[in-house]
Protein backbone atom coordinates (compact mmCIF):
# COMPACT_ATOMS: atom_id res chain seq x y z
CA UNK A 1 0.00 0.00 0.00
CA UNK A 2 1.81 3.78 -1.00
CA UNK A 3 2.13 6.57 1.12
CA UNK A 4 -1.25 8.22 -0.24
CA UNK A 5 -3.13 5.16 0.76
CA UNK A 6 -2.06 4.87 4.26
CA UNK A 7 -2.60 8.50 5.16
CA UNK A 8 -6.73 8.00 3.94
CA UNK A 9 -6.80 4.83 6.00
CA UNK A 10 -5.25 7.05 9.03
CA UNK A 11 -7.51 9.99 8.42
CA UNK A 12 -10.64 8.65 7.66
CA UNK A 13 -12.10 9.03 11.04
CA UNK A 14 -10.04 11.73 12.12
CA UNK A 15 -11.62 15.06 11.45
CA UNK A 16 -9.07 17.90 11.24
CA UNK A 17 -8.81 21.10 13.70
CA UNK A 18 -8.34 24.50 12.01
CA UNK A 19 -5.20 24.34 12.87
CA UNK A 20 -4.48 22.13 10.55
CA UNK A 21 -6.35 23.89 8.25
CA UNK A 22 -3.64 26.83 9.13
CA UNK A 23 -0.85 24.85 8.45
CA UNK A 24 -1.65 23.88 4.96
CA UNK A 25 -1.32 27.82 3.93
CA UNK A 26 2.39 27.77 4.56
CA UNK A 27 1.85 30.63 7.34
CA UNK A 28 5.61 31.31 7.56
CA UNK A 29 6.13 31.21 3.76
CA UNK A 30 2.86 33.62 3.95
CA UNK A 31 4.47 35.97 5.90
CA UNK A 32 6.66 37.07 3.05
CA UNK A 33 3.99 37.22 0.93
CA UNK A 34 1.83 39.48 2.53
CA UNK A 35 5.26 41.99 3.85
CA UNK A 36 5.47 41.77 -0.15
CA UNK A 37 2.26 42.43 -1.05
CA UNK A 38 1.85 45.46 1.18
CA UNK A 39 4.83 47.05 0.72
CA UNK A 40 4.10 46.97 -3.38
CA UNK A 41 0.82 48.56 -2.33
CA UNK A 42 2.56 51.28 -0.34
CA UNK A 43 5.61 52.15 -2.58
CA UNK A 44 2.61 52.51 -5.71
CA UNK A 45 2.43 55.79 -6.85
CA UNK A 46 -1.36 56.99 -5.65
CA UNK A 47 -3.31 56.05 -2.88
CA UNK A 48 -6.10 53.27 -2.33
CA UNK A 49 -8.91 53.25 0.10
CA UNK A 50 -7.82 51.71 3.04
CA UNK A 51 -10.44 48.70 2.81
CA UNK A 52 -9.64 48.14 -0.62
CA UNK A 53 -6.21 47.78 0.20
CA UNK A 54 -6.92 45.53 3.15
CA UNK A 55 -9.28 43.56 0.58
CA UNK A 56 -6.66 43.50 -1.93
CA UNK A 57 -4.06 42.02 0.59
CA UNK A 58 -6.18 39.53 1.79
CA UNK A 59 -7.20 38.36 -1.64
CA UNK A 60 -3.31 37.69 -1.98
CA UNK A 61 -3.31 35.95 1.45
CA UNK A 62 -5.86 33.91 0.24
CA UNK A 63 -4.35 33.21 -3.09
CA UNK A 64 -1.07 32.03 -1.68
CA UNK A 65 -2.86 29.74 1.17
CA UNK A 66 -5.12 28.23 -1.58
CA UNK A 67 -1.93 27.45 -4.15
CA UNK A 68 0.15 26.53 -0.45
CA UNK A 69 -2.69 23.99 0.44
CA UNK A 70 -2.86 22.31 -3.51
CA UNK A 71 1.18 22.28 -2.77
CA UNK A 72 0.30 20.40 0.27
CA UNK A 73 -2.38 17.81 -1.38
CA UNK A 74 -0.01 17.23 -4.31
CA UNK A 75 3.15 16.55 -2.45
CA UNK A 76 1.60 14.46 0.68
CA UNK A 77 3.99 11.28 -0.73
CA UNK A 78 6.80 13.38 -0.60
CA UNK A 79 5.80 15.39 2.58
CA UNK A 80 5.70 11.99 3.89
CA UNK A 81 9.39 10.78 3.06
CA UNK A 82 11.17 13.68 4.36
CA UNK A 83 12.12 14.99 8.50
CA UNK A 84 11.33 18.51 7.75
CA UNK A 85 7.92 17.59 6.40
CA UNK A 86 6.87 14.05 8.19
CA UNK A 87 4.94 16.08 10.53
CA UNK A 88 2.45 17.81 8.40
CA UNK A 89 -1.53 17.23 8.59
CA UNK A 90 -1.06 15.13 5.82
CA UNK A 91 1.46 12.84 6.03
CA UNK A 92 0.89 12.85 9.35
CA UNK A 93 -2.58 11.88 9.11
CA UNK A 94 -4.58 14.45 10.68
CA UNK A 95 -6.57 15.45 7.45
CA UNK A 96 -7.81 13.76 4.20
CA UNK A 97 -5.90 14.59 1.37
CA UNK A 98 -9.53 15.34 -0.44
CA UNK A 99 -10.29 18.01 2.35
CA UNK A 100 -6.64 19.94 1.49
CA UNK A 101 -7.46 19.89 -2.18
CA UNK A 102 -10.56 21.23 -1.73
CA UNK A 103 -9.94 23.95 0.88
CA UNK A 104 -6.90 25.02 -1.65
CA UNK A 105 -9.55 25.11 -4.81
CA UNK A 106 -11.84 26.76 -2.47
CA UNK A 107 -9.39 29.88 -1.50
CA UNK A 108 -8.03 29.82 -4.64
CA UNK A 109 -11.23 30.43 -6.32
CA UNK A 110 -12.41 32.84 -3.82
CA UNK A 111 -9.49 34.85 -3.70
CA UNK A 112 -9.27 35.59 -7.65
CA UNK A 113 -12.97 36.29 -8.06
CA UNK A 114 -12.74 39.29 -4.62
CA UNK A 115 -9.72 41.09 -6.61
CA UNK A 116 -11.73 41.13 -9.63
CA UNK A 117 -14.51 42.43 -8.25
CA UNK A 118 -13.28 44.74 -5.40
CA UNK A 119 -10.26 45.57 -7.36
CA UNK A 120 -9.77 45.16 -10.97
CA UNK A 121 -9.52 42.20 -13.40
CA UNK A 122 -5.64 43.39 -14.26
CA UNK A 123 -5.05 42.13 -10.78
CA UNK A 124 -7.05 39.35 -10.63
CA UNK A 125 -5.43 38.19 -13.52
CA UNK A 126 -2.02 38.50 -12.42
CA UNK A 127 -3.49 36.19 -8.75
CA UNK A 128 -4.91 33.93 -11.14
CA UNK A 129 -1.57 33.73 -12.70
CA UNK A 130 0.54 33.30 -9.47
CA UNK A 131 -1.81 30.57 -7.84
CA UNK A 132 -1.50 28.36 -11.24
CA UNK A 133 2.58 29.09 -11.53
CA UNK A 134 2.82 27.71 -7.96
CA UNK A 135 0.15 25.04 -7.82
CA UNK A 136 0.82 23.47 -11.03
CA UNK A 137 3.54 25.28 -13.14
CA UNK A 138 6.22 24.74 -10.20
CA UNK A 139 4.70 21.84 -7.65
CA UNK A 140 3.35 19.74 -10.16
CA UNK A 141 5.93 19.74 -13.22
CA UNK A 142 8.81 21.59 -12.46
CA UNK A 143 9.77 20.60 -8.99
CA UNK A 144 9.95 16.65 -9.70
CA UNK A 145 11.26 17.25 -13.11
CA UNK A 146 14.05 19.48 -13.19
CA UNK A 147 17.14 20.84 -10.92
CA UNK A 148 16.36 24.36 -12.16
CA UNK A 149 12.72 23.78 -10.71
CA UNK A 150 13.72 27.09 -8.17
CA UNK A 151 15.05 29.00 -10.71
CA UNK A 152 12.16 28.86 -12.83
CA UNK A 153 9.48 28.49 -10.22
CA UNK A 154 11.04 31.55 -8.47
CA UNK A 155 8.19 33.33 -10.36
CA UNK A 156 5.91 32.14 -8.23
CA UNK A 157 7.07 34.42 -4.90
CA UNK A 158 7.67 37.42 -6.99
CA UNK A 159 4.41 38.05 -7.95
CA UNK A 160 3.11 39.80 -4.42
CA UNK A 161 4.19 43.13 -4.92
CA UNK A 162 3.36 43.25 -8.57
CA UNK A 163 0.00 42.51 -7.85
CA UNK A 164 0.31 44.75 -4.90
CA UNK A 165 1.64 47.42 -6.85
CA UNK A 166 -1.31 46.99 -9.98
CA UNK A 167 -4.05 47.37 -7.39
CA UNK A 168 -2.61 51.01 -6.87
CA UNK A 169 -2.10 51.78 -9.96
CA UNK A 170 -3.82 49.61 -12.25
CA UNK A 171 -1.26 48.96 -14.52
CA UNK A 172 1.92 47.21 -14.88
CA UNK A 173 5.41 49.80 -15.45
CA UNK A 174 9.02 49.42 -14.99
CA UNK A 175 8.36 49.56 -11.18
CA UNK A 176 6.37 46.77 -10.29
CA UNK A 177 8.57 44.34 -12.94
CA UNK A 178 12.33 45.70 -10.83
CA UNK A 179 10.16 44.20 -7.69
CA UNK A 180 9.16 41.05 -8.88
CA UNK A 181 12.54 40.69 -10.49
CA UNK A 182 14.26 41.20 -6.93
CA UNK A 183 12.45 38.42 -5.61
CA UNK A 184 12.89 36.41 -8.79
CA UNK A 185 16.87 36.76 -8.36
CA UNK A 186 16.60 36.61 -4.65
CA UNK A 187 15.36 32.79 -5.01
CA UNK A 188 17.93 30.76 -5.82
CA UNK A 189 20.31 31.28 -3.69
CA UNK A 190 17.93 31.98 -0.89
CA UNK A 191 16.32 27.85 -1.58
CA UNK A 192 19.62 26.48 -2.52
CA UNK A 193 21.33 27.41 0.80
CA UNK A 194 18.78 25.91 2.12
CA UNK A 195 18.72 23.14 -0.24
CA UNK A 196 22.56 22.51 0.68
CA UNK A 197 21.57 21.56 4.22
CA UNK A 198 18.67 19.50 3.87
CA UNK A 199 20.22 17.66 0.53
CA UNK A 200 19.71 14.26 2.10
CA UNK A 201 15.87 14.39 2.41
CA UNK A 202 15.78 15.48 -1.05
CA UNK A 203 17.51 12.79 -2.17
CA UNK A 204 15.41 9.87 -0.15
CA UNK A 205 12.21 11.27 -1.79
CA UNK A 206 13.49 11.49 -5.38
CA UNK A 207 13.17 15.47 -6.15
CA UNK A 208 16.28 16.95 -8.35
CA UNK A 209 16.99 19.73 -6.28
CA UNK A 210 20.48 21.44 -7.79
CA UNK A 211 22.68 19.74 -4.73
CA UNK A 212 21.55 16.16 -5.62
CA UNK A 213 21.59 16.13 -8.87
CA UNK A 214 24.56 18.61 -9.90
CA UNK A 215 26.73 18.68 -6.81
CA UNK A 216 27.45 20.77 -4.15
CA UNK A 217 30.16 22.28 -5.87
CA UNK A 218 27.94 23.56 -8.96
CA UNK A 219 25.27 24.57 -6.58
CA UNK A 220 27.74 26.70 -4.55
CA UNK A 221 28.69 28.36 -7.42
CA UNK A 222 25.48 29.00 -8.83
CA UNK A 223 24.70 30.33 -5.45
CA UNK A 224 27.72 33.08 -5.87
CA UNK A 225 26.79 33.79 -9.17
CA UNK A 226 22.88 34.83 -8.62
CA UNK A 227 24.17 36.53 -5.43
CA UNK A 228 26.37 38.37 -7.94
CA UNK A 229 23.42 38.85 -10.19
CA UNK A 230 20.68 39.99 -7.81
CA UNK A 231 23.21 43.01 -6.76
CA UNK A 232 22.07 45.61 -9.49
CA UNK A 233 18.57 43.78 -10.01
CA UNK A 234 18.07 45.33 -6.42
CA UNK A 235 19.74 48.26 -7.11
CA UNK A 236 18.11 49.46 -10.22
CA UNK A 237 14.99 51.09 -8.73
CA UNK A 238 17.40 53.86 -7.70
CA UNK A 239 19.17 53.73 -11.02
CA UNK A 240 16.41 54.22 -12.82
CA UNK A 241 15.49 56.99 -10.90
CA UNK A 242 12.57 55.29 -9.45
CA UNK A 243 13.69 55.73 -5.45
CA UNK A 244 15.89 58.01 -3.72
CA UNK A 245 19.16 57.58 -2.10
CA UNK A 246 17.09 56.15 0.63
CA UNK A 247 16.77 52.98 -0.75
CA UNK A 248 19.10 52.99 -2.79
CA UNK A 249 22.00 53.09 -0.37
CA UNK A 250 19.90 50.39 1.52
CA UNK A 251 19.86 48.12 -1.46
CA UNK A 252 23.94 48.38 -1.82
CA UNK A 253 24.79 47.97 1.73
CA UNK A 254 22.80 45.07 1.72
CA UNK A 255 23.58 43.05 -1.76
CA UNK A 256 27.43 43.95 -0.07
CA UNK A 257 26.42 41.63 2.88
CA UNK A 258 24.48 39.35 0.91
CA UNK A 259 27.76 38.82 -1.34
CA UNK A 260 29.97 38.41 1.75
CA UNK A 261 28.34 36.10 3.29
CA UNK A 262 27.59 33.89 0.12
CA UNK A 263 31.64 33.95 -0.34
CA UNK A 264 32.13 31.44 2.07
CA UNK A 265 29.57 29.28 1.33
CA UNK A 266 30.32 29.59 -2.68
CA UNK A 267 33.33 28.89 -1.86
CA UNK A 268 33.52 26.20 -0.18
CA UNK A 269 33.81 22.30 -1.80
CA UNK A 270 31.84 20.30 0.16
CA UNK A 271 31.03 20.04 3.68
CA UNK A 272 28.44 17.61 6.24
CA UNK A 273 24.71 18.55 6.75
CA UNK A 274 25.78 19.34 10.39
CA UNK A 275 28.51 21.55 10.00
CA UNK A 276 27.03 23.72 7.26
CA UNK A 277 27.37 26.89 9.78
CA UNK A 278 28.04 29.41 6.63
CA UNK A 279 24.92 28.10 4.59
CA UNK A 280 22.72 28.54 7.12
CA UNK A 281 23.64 32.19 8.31
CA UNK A 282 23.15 32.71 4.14
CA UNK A 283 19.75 31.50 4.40
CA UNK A 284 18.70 33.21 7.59
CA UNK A 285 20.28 36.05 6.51
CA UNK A 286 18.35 35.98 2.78
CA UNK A 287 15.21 36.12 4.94
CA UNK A 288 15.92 39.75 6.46
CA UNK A 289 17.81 40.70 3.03
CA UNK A 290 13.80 40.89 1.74
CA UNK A 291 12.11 42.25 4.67
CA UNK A 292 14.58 44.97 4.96
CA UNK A 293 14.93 45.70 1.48
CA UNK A 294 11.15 46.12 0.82
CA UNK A 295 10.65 47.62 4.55
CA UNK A 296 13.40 50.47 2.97
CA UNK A 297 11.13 50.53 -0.42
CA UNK A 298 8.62 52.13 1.41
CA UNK A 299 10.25 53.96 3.87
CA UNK A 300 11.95 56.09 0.65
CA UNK A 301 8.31 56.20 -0.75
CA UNK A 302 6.60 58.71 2.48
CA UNK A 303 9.82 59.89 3.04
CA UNK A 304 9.20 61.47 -0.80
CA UNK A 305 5.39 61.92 0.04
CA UNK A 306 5.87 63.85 3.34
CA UNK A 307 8.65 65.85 1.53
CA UNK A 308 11.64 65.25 3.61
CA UNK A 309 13.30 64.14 0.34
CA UNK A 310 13.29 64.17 -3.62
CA UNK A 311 10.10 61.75 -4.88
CA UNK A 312 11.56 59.04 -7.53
CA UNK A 313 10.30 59.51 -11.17
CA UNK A 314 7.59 57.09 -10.44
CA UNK A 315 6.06 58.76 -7.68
């Protein structure tokens, strides 16, 4: 009997709590989105009603949760076969698989049809867009298929504050496309520090992630090399003229530490899942890179609207 089979026999009698429920929308993984999300909203040019713009962000919310929970219902033999994920409401039998996909179809659904009709169809299109480059574009073909499933499913985390950013303005510029690029960049070597660490369970469960199936030593590079190429990518809303120095010196300070702290690790040939010290201050550190990065995206943006300094072009 396979993994899918033994979690319905362990479920069938089991309802689930909301908590479980919770769980299957990836609330850390939310958390990003929705810091995203906002700050694209924010650092728009205009101004939205604030219960539009809480709609709008919670249509996102819901968006990611719904594509988070398919991620969930798709993956459940996997889930199953690795630590890190063992202990999940599926896998761990707490929930029918039926009950994730339908909760994820259910929020999914929801979520596009609210930013349609609270927001605008530009926006719903672009949620509509996200939800299926997650849920079936990255989980369901790239991921199992190919080591460069991060690189090309990086997509699916960079469309927040795009969509955050059209439900300002209502239309897609040079802005919006720098931010979803950032994030775009940001992903590989964000997931493949990561990845470096936790290579084993990959491997057990059969996914190509870039350390099993090219090496550590290609992955480390790649890792220096998108480290070196996210450095302008995050810089370029200043170039362009599109921020102040505000964020701008922000954004170098930052790729600076992000590049001196992926040395080591890019560096490095090999080492043991439990002495990978330098990958794992990369990957915590990645984590902050974003928050502070978009937290100094909208600081520059009042800063320009209350006047204290010179507005970017796209104020």
């Amino acid at each position: 009997m396979n993994t899918a089979a033994n979690t319905t026999a362990k479920t069938s009698n089991l309802p689930a709590e909301w908590r479980d429920f919770f769980t299957l929308t990836k609330p850390r993984v939310m958390t990003l989105v929705i810091f995203t999300a906002i700050c694209g909203l924010l650092a728009a040019p205009g101004n939205i009603h604030p219960i539009l713009g809480f709609t709008a962000i919670l249509a996102i919310a819901m968006g990611a949760g719904g594509s988070a929970a398919l991620n969930h219902w798709w993956e459940v033999e996997l889930d199953a076969g690795m630590k890190r994920t063992q202990s999940r409401p599926l896998p761990s039998g707490r929930m029918r698989r039926e009950d994730a996909r339908d909760f994820g179809i259910f929020l999914s659904a929801v979520s596009v049809f609210l930013m349609g009709v609270a927001i605008g169809w530009l926006a719903a299109a672009m949620l509509l867009v996200a939800i299926i480059y997650y849920a079936v574009v990255y989980t369901m073909w790239l991921k199992p298929r190919t080591p460069q499933n991060i690189v090309i499913g990086g997509g699916s985390g960079a469309f927040p504050p795009l969509i955050g950013w059209i439900a300002v303005t209502g239309e897609i510029t040079a802005m919006p496309v720098l931010l979803f690029a950032i994030i775009f960049m940001w992903t590989p070597p964000h997931f493949w520090a990561l990845a470096l660490f936790m290579k084993s369970d990959y491997a057990k469960v059969g996914i190509p992630m870039m350390p099993v199936v090219a090496g550590e030593r290609s992955t480390r590079r790649q890792i220096l090399a998108y480290t070196v190429l996210l450095a302008p990518v995050a810089i370029a809303p200043w170039a362009i003229g599109g921020t102040s120095w505000v964020y701008g010196s922000v954004a170098v300070v930052l790729s600076v530490l992000f590049f001196v702290l992926a040395m080591p690790v890019g560096t490095r040939e090999r080492a043991d899942e439990d002495t990978m010290t330098p990958e794992k201050t990369l990957f915590k550190f990645s984590i902050y890179y974003l928050f502070v990065l978009f937290a100094a995206l909208v600081a520059d943006r009042v800063l320009a609207a209350q006047g204290i300094i010179g507005a970017g072009m796209f104020a």
